[in-house]
PDB file of N, CA and C in Angstrom:
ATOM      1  N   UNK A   1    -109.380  65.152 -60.938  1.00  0.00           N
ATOM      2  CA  UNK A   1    -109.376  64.610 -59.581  1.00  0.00           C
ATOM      3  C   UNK A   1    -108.629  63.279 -59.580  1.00  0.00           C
ATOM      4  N   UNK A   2    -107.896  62.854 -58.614  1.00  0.00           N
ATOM      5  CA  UNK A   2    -106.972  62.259 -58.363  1.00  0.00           C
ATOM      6  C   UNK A   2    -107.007  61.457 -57.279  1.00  0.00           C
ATOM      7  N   UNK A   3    -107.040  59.967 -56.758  1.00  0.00           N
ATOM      8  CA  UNK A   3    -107.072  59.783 -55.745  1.00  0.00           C
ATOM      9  C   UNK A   3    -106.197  58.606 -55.791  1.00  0.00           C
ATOM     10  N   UNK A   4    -104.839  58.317 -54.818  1.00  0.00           N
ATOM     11  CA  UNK A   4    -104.200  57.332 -54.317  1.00  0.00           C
ATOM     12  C   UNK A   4    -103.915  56.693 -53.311  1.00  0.00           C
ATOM     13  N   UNK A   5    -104.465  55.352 -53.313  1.00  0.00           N
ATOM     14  CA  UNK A   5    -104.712  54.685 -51.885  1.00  0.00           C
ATOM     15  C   UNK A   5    -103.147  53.848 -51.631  1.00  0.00           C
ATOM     16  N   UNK A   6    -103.025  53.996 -50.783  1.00  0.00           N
ATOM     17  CA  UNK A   6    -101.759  52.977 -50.386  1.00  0.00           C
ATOM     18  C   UNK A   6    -101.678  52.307 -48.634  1.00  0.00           C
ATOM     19  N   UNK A   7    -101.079  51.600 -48.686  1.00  0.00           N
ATOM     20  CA  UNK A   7    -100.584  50.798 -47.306  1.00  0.00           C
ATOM     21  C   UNK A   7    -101.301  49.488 -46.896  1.00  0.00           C
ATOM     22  N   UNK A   8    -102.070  49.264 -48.345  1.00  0.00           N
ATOM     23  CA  UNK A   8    -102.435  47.848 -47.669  1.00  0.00           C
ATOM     24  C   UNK A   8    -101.068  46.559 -47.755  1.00  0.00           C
ATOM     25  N   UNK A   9    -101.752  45.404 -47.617  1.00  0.00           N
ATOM     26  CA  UNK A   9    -100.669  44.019 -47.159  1.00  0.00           C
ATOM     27  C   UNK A   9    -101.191  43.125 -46.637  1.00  0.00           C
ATOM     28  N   UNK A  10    -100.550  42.039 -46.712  1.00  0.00           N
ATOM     29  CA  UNK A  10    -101.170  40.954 -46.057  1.00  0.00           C
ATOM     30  C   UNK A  10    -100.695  40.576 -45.042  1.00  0.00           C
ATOM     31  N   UNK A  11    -101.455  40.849 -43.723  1.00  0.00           N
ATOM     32  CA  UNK A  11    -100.893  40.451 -42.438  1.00  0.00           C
ATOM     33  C   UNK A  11    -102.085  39.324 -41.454  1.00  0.00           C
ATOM     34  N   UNK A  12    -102.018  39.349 -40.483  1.00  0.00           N
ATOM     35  CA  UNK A  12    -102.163  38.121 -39.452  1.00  0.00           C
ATOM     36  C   UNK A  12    -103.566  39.000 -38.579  1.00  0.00           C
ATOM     37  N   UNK A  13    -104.431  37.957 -37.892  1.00  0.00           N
ATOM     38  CA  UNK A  13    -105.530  38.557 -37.155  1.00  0.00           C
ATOM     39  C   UNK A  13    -104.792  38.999 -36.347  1.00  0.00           C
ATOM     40  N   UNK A  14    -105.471  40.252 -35.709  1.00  0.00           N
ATOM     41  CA  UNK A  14    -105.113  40.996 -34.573  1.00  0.00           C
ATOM     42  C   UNK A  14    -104.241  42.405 -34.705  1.00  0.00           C
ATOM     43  N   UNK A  15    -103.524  42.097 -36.557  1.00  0.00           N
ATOM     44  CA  UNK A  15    -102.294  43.115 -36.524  1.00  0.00           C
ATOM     45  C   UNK A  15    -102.932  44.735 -37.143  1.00  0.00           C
ATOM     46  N   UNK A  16    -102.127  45.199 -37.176  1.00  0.00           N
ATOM     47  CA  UNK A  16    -102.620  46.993 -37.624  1.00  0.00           C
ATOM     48  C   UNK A  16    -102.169  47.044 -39.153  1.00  0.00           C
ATOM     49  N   UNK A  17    -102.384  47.880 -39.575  1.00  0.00           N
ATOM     50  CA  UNK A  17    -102.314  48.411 -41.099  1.00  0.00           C
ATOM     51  C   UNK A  17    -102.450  50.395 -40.951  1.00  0.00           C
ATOM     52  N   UNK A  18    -102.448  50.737 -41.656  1.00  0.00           N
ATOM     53  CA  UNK A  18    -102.106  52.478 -41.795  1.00  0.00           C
ATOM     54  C   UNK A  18    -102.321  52.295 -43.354  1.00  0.00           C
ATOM     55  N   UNK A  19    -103.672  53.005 -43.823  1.00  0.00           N
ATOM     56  CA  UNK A  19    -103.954  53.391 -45.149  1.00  0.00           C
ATOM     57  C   UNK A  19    -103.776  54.941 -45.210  1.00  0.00           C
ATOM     58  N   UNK A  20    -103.493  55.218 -46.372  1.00  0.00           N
ATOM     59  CA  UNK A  20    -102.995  56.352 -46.910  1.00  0.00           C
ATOM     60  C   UNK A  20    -103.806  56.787 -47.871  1.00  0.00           C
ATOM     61  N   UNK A  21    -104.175  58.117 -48.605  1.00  0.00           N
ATOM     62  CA  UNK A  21    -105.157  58.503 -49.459  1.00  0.00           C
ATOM     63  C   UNK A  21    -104.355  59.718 -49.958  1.00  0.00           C
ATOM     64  N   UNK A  22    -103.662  60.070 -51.236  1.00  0.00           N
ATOM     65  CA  UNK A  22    -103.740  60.958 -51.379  1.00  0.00           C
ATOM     66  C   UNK A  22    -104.475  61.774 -52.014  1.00  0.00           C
ATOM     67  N   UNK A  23    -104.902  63.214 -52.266  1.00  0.00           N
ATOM     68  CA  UNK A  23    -106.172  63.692 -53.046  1.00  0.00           C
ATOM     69  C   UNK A  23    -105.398  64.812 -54.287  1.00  0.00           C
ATOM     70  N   UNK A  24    -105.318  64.679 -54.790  1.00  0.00           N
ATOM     71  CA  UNK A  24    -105.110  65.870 -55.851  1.00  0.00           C
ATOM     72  C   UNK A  24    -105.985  66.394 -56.891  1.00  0.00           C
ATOM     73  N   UNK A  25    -105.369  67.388 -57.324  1.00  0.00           N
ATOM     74  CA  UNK A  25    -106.430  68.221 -58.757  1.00  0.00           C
ATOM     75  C   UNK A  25    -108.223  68.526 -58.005  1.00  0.00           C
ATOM     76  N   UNK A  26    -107.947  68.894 -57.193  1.00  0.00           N
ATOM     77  CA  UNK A  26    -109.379  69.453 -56.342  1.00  0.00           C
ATOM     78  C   UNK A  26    -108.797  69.900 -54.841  1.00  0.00           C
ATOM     79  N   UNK A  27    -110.216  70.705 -54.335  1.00  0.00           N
ATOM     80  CA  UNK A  27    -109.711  71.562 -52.721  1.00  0.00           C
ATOM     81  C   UNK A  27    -109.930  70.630 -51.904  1.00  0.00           C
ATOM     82  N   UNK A  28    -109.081  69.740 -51.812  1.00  0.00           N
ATOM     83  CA  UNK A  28    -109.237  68.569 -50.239  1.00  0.00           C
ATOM     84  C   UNK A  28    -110.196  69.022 -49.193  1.00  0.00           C
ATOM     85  N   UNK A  29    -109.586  70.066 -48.588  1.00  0.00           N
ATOM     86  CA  UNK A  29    -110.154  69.688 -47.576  1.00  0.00           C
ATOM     87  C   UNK A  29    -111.477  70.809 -47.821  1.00  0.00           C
ATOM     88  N   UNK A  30    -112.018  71.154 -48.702  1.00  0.00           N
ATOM     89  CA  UNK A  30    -113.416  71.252 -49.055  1.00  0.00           C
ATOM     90  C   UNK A  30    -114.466  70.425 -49.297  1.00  0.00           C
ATOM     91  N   UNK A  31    -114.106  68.945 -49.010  1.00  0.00           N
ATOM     92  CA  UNK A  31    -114.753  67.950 -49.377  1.00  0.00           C
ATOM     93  C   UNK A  31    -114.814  67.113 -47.907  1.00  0.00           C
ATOM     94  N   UNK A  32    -116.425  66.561 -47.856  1.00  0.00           N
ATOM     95  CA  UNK A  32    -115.729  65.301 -47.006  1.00  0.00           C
ATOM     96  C   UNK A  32    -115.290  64.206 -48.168  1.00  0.00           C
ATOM     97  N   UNK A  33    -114.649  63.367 -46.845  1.00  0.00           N
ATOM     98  CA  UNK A  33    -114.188  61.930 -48.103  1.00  0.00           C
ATOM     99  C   UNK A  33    -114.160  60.740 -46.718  1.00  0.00           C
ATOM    100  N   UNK A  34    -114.452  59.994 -47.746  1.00  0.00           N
ATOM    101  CA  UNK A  34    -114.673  58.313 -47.091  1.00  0.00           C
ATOM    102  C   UNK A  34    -113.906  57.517 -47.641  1.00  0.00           C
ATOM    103  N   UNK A  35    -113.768  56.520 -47.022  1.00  0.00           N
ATOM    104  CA  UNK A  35    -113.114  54.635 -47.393  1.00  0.00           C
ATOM    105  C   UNK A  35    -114.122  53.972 -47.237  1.00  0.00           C
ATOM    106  N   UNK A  36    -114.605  52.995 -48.281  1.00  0.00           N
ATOM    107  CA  UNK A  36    -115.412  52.289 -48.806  1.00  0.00           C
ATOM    108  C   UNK A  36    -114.199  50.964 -49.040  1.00  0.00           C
ATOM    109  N   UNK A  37    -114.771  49.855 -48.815  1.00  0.00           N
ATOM    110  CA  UNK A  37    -114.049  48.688 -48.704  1.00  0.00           C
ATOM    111  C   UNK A  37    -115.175  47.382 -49.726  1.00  0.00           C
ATOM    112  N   UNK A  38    -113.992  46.417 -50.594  1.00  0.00           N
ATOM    113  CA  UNK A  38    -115.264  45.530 -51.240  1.00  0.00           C
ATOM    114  C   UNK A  38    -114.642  44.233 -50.484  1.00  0.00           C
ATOM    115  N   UNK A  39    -115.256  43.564 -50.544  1.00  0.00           N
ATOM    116  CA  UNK A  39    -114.685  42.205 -49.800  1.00  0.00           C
ATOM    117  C   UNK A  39    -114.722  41.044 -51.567  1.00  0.00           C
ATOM    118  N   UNK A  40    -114.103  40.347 -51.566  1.00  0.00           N
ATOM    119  CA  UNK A  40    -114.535  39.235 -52.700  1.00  0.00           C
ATOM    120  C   UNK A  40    -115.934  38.647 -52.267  1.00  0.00           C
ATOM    121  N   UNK A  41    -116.828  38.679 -53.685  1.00  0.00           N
ATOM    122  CA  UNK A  41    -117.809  38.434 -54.038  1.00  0.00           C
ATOM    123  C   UNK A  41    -118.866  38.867 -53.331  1.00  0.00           C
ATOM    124  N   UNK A  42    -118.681  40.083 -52.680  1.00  0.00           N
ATOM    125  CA  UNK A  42    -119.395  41.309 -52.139  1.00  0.00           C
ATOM    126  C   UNK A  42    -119.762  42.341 -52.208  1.00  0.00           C
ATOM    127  N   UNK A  43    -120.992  43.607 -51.720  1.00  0.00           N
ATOM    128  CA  UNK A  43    -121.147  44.502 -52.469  1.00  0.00           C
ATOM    129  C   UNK A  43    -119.743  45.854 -51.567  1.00  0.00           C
ATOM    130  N   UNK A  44    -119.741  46.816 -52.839  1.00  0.00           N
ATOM    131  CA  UNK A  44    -118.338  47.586 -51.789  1.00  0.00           C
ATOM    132  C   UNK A  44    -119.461  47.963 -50.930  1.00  0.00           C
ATOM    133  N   UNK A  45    -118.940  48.381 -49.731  1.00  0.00           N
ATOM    134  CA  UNK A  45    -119.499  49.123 -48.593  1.00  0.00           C
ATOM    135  C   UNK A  45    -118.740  50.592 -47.908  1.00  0.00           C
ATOM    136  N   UNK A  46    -119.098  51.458 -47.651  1.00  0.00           N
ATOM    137  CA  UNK A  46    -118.782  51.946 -46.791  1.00  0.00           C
ATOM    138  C   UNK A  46    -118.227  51.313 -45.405  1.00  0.00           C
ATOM    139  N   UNK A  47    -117.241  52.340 -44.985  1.00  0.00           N
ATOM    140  CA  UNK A  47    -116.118  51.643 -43.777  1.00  0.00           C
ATOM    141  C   UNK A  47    -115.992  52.824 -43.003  1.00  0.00           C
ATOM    142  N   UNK A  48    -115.870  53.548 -43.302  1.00  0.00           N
ATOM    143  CA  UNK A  48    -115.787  55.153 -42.726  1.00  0.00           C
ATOM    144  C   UNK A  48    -115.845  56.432 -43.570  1.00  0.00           C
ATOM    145  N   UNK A  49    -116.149  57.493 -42.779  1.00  0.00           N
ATOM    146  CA  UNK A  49    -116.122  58.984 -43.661  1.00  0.00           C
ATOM    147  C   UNK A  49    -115.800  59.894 -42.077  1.00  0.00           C
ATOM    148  N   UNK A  50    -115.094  61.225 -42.818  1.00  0.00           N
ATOM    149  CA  UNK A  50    -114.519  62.014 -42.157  1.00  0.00           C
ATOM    150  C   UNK A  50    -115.543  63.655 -42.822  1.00  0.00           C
ATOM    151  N   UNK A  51    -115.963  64.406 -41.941  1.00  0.00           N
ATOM    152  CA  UNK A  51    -116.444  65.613 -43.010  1.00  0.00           C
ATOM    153  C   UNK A  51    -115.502  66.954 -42.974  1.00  0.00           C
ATOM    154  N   UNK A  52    -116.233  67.740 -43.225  1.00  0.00           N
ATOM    155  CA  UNK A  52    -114.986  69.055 -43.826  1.00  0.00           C
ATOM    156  C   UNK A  52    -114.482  69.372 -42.221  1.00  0.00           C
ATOM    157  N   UNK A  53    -115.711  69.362 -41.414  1.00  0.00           N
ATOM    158  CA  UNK A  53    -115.295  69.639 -39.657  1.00  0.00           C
ATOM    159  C   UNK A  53    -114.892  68.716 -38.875  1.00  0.00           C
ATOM    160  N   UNK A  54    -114.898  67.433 -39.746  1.00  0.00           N
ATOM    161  CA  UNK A  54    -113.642  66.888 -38.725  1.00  0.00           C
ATOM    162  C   UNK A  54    -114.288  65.702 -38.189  1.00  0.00           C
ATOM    163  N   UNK A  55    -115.588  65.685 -38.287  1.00  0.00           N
ATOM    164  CA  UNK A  55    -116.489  64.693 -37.647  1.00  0.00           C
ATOM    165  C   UNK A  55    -116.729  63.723 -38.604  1.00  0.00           C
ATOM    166  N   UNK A  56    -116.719  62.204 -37.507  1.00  0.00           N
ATOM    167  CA  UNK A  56    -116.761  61.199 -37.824  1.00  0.00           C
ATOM    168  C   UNK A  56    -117.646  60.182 -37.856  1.00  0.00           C
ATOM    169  N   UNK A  57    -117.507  59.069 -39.049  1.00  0.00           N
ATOM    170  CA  UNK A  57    -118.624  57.747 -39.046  1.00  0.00           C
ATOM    171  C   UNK A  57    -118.216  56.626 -39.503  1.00  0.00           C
ATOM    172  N   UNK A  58    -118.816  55.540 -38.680  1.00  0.00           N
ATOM    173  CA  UNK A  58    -117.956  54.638 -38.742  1.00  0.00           C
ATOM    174  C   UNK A  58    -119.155  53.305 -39.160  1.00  0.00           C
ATOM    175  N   UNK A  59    -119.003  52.461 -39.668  1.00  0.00           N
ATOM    176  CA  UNK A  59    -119.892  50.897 -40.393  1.00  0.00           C
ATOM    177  C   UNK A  59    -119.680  50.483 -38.822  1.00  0.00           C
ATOM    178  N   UNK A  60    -120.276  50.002 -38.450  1.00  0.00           N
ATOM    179  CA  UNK A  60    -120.906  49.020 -37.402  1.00  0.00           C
ATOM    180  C   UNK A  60    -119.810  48.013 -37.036  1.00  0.00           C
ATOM    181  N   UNK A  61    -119.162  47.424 -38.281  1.00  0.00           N
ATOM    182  CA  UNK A  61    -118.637  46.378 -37.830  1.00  0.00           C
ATOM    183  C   UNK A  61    -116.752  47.004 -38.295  1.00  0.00           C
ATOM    184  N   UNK A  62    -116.481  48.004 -38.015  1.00  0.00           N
ATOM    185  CA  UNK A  62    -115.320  48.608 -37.768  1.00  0.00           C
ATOM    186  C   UNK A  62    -115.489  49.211 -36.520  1.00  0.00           C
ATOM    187  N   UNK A  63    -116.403  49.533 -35.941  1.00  0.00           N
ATOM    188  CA  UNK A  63    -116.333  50.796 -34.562  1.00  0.00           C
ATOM    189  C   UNK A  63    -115.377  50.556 -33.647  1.00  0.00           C
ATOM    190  N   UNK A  64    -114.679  50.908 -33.215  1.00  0.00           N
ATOM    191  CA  UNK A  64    -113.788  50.669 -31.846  1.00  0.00           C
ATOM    192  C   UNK A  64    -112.018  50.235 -32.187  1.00  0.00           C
ATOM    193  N   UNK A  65    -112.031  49.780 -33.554  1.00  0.00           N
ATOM    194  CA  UNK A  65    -110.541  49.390 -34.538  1.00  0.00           C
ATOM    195  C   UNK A  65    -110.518  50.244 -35.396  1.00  0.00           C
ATOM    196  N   UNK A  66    -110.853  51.041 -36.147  1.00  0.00           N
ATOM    197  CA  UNK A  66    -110.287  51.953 -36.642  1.00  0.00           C
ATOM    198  C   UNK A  66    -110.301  53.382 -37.048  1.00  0.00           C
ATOM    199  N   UNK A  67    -110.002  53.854 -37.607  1.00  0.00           N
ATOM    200  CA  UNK A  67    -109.778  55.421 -37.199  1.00  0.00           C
ATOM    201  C   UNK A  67    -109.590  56.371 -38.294  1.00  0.00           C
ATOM    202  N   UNK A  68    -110.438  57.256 -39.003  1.00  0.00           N
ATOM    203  CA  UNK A  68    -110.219  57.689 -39.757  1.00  0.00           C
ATOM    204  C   UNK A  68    -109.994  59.378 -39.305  1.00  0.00           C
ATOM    205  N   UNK A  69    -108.842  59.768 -40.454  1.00  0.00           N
ATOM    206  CA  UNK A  69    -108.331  61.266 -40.151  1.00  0.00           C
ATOM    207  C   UNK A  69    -108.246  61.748 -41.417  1.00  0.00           C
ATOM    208  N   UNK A  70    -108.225  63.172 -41.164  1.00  0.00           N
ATOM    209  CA  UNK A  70    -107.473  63.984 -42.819  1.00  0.00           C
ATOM    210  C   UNK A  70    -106.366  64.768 -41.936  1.00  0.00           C
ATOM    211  N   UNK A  71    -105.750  65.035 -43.096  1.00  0.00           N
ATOM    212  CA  UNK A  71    -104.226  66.345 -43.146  1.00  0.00           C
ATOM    213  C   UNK A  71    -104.644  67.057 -44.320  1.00  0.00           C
ATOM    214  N   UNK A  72    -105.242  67.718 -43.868  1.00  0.00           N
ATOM    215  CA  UNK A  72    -105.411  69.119 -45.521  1.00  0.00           C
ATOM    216  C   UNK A  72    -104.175  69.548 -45.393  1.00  0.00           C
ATOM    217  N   UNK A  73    -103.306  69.977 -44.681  1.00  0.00           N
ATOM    218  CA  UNK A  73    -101.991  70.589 -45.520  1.00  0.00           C
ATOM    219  C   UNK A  73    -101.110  69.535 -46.304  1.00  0.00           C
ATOM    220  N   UNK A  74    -101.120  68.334 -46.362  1.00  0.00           N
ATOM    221  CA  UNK A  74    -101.259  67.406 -46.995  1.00  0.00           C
ATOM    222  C   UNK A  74    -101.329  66.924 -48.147  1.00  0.00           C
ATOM    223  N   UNK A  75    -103.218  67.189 -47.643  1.00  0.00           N
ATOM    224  CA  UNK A  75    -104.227  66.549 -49.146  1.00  0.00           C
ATOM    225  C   UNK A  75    -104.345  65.002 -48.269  1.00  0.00           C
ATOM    226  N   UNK A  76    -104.353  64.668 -47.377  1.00  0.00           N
ATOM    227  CA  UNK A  76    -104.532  63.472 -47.439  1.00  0.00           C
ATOM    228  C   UNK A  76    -105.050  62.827 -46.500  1.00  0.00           C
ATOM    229  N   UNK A  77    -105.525  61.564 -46.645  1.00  0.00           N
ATOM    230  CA  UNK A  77    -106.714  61.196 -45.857  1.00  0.00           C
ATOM    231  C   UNK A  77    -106.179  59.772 -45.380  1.00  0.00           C
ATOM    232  N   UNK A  78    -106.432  58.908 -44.502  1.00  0.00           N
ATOM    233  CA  UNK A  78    -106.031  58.196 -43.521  1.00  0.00           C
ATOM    234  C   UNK A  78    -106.933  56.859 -42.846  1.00  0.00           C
ATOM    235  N   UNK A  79    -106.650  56.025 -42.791  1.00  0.00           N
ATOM    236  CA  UNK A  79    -107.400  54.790 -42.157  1.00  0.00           C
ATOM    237  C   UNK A  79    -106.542  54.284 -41.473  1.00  0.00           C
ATOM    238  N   UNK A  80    -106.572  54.507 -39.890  1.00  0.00           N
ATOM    239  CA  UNK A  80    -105.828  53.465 -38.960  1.00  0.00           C
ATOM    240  C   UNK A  80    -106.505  52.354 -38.899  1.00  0.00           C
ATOM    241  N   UNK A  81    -106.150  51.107 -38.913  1.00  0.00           N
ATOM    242  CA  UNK A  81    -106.686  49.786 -38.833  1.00  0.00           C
ATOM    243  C   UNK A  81    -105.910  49.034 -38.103  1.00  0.00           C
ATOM    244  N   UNK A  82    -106.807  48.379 -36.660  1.00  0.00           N
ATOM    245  CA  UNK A  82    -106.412  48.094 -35.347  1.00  0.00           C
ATOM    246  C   UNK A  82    -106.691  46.627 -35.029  1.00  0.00           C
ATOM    247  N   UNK A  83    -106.798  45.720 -34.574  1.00  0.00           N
ATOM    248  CA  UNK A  83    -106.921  44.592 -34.120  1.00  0.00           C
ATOM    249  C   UNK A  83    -107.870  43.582 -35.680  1.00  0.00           C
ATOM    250  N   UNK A  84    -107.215  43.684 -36.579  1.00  0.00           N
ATOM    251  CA  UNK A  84    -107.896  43.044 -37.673  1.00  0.00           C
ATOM    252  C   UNK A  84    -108.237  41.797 -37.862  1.00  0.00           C
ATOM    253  N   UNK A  85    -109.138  41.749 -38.434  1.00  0.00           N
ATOM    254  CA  UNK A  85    -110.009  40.284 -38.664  1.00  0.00           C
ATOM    255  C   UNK A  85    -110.147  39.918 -40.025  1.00  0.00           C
ATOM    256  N   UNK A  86    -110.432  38.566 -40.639  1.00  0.00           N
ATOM    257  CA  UNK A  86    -110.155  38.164 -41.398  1.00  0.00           C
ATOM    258  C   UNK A  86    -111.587  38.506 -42.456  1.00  0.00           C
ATOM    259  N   UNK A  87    -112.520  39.218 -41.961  1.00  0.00           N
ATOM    260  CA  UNK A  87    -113.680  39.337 -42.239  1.00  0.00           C
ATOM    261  C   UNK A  87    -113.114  41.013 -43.136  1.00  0.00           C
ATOM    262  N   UNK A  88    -112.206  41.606 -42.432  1.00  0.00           N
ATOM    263  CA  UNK A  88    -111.671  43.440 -42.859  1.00  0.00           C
ATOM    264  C   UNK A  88    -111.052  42.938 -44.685  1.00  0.00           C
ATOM    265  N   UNK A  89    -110.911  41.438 -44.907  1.00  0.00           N
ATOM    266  CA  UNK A  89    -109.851  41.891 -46.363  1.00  0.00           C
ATOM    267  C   UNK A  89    -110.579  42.160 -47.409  1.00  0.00           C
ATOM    268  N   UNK A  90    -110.193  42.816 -48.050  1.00  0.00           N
ATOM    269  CA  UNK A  90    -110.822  42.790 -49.490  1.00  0.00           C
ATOM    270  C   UNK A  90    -110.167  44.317 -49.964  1.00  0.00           C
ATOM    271  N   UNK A  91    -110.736  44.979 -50.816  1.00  0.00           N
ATOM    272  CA  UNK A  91    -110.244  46.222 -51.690  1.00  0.00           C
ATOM    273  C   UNK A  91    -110.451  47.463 -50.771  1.00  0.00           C
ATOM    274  N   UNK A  92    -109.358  48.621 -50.348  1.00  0.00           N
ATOM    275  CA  UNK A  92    -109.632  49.677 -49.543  1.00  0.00           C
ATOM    276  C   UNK A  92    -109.791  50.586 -51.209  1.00  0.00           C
ATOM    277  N   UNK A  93    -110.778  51.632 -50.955  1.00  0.00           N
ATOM    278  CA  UNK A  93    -110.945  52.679 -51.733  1.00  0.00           C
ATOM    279  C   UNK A  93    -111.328  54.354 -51.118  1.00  0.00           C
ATOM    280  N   UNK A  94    -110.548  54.888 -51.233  1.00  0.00           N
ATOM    281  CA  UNK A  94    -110.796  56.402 -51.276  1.00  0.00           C
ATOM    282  C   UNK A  94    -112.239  57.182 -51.875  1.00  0.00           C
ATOM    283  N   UNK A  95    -112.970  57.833 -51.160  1.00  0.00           N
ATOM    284  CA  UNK A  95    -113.801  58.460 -51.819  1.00  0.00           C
ATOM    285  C   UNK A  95    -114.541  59.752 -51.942  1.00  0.00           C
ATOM    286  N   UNK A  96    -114.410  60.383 -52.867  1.00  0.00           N
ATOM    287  CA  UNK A  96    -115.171  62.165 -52.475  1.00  0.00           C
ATOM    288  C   UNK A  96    -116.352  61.777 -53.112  1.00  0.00           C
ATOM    289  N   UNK A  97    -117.676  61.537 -52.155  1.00  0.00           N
ATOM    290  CA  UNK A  97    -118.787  61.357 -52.091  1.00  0.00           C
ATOM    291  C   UNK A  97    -119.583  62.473 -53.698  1.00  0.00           C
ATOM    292  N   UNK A  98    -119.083  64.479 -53.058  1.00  0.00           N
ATOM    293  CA  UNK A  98    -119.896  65.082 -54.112  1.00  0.00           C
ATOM    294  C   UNK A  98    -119.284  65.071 -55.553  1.00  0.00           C
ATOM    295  N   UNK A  99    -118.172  64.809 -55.705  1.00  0.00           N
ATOM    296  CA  UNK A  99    -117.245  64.487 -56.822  1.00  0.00           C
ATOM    297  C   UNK A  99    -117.472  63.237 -57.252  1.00  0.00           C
ATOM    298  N   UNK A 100    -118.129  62.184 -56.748  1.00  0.00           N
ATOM    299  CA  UNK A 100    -118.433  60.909 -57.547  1.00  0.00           C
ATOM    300  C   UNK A 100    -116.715  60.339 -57.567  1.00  0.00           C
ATOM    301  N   UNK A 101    -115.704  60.746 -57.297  1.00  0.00           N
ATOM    302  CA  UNK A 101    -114.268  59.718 -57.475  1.00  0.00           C
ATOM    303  C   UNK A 101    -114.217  58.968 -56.637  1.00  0.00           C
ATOM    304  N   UNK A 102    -113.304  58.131 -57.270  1.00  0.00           N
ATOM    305  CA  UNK A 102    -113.121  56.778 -56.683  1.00  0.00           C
ATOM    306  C   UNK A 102    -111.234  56.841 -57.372  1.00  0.00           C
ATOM    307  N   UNK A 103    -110.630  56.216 -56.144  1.00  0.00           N
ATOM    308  CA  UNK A 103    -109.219  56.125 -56.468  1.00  0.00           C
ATOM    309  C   UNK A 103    -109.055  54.290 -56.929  1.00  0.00           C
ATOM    310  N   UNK A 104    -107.947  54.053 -57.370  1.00  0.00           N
ATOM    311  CA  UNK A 104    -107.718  52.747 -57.901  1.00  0.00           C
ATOM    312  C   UNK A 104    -107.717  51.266 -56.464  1.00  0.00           C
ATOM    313  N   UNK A 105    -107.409  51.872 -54.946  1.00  0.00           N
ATOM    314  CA  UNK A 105    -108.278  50.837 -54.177  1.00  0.00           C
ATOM    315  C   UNK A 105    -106.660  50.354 -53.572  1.00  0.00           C
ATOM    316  N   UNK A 106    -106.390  49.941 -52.976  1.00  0.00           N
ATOM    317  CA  UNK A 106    -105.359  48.792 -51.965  1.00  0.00           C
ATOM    318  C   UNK A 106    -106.033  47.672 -51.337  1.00  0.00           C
ATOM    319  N   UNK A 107    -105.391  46.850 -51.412  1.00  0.00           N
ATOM    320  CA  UNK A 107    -105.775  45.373 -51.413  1.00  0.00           C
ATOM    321  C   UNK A 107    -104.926  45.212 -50.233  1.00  0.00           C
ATOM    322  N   UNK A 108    -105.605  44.640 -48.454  1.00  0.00           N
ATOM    323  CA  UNK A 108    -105.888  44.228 -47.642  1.00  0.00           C
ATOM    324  C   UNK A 108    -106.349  43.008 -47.596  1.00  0.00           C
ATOM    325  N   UNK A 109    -105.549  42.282 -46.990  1.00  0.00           N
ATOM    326  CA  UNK A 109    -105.655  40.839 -46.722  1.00  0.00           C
ATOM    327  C   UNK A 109    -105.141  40.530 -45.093  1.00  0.00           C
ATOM    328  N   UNK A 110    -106.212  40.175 -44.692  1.00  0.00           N
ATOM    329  CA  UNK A 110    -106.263  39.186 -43.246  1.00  0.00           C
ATOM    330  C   UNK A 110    -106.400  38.071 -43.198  1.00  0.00           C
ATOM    331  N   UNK A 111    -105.018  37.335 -42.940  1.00  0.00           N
ATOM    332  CA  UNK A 111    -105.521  35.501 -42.622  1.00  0.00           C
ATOM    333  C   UNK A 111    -104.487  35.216 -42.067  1.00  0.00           C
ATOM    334  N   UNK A 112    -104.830  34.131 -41.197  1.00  0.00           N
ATOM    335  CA  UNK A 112    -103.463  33.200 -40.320  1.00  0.00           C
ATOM    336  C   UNK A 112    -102.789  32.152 -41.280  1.00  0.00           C
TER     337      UNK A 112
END
């Protein structure tokens, strides 16, 4: 199992970001999968999850900015990130909950 996160950066409050997930060496879209986020000197948290039908969940303090999707023809999984705050930076990570993986993470940074 395989997981690669990409599209983080360091941008400005308010701006967007587009995370990327790819999944390999397992049936994507037989799985749900989530983004789990760590902030510095914090515990990681959950940020969102998507399930095999499509339905969605979101942490409290993302609801309404961002957006999680899959593309099974793909393999790949998705975090739109919308009006950002400086509170969103820290490590993005990919995750298949019944598989226990964890991909290597993109680093997101918000500050003026």
């Amino acid at each position: 199992v395989q997981l690669q996160a990409s599209g983080g950066g360091s941008v400005r409050p308010g701006a967007s970001l587009r995370l990327s997930c790819a999944g390999t060496g397992f049936a994507f879209s037989a799985y749900n999968v989530a983004w789990y986020r760590q902030a510095p000197g914090k515990q990681r948290e959950m940020v969102a999850r998507i399930l095999i039908n499509a339905d969605t969940e979101y942490a409290d303090s993302v609801k309404g900015r961002f957006t999680i999707s899959r593309d099974n023809t793909k393999k790949t999984l998705y975090l739109q990130m919308d009006t950002l705050k400086p509170e969103d930076t820290g490590i993005y990570y990919c995750y298949v909950p019944t598989l226990h993986s964890w991909g290597p993470g993109t680093l997101v940074t918000v500050s003026s």
